[in-house]
Protein backbone atom coordinates (compact mmCIF):
# COMPACT_ATOMS: atom_id res chain seq x y z
CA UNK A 1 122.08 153.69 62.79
CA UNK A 2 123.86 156.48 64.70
CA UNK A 3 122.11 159.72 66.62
CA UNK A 4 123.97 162.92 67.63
CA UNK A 5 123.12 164.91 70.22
CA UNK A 6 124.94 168.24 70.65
CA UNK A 7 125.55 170.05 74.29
CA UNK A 8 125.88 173.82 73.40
CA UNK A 9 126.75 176.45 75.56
CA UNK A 10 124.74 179.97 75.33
CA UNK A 11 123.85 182.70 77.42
CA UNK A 12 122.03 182.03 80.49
CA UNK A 13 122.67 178.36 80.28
CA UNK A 14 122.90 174.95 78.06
CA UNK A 15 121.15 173.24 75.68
CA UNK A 16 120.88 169.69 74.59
CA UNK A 17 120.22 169.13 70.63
CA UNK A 18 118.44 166.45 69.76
CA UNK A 19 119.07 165.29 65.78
CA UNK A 20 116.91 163.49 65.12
CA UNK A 21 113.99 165.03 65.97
CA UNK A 22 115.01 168.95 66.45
CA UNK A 23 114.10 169.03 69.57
CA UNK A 24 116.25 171.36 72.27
CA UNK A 25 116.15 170.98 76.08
CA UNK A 26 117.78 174.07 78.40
CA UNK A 27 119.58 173.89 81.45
CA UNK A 28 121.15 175.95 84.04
CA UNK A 29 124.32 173.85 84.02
CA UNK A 30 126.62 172.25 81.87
CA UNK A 31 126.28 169.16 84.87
CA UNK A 32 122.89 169.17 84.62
CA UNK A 33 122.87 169.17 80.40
CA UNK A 34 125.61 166.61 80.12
CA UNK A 35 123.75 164.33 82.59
CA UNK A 36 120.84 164.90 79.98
CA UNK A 37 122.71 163.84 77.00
CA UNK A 38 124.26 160.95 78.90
CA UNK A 39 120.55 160.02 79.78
CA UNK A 40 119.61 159.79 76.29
CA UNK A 41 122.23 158.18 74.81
CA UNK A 42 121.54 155.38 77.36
CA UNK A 43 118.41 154.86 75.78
CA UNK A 44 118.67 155.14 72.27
CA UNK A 45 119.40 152.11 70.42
CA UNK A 46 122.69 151.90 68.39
CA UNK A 47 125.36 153.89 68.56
CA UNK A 48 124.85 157.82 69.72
CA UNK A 49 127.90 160.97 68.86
CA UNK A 50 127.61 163.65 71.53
CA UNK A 51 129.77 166.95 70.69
CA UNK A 52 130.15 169.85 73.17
CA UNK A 53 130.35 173.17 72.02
CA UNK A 54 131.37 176.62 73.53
CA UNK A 55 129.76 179.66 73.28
CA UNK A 56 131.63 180.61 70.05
CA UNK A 57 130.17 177.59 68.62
CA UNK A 58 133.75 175.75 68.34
CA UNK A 59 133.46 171.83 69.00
CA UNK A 60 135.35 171.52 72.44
CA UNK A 61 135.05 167.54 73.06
CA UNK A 62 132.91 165.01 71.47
CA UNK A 63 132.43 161.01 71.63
CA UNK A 64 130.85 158.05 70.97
CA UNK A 65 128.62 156.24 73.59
CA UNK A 66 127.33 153.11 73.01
CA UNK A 67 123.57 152.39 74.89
CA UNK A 68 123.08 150.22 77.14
CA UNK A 69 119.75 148.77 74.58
CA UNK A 70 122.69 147.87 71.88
CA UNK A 71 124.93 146.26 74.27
CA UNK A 72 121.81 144.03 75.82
CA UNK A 73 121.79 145.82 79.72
């Protein structure tokens, strides 16, 4: 099963969206938010799509990341 998480920017900061559950996380920094997502995707199991999206909400980048629980590390 694949999870999306989405890395948005807004005023005053980011956010990391979580799909599957709703839940947001703020940050300061895009660094700091995109370290998040990576973080998460890590440890879900399966497959995870992470999008980035400006302030305009227009989809800048996005990929796939694999966790390390799927792969067996």
């Amino acid at each position: 099963m694949s999870s999306r998480l989405e890395i948005s920017r807004f005023e005053g900061g980011w956010a990391v969206k979580l799909w599957d559950t709703g839940e947001v996380l703020f940050f300061t920094s895009g660094r700091q938010a995109r370290r998040e997502a990576d973080r998460l995707a890590a440890q879900a199991r399966g497959e995870v799509r992470i999008e980035v999206h400006d302030l305009g909400r227009e989809l800048r980048s996005e990929w796939a990341s694999a966790s390390a629980l799927a792969s067996g590390r």
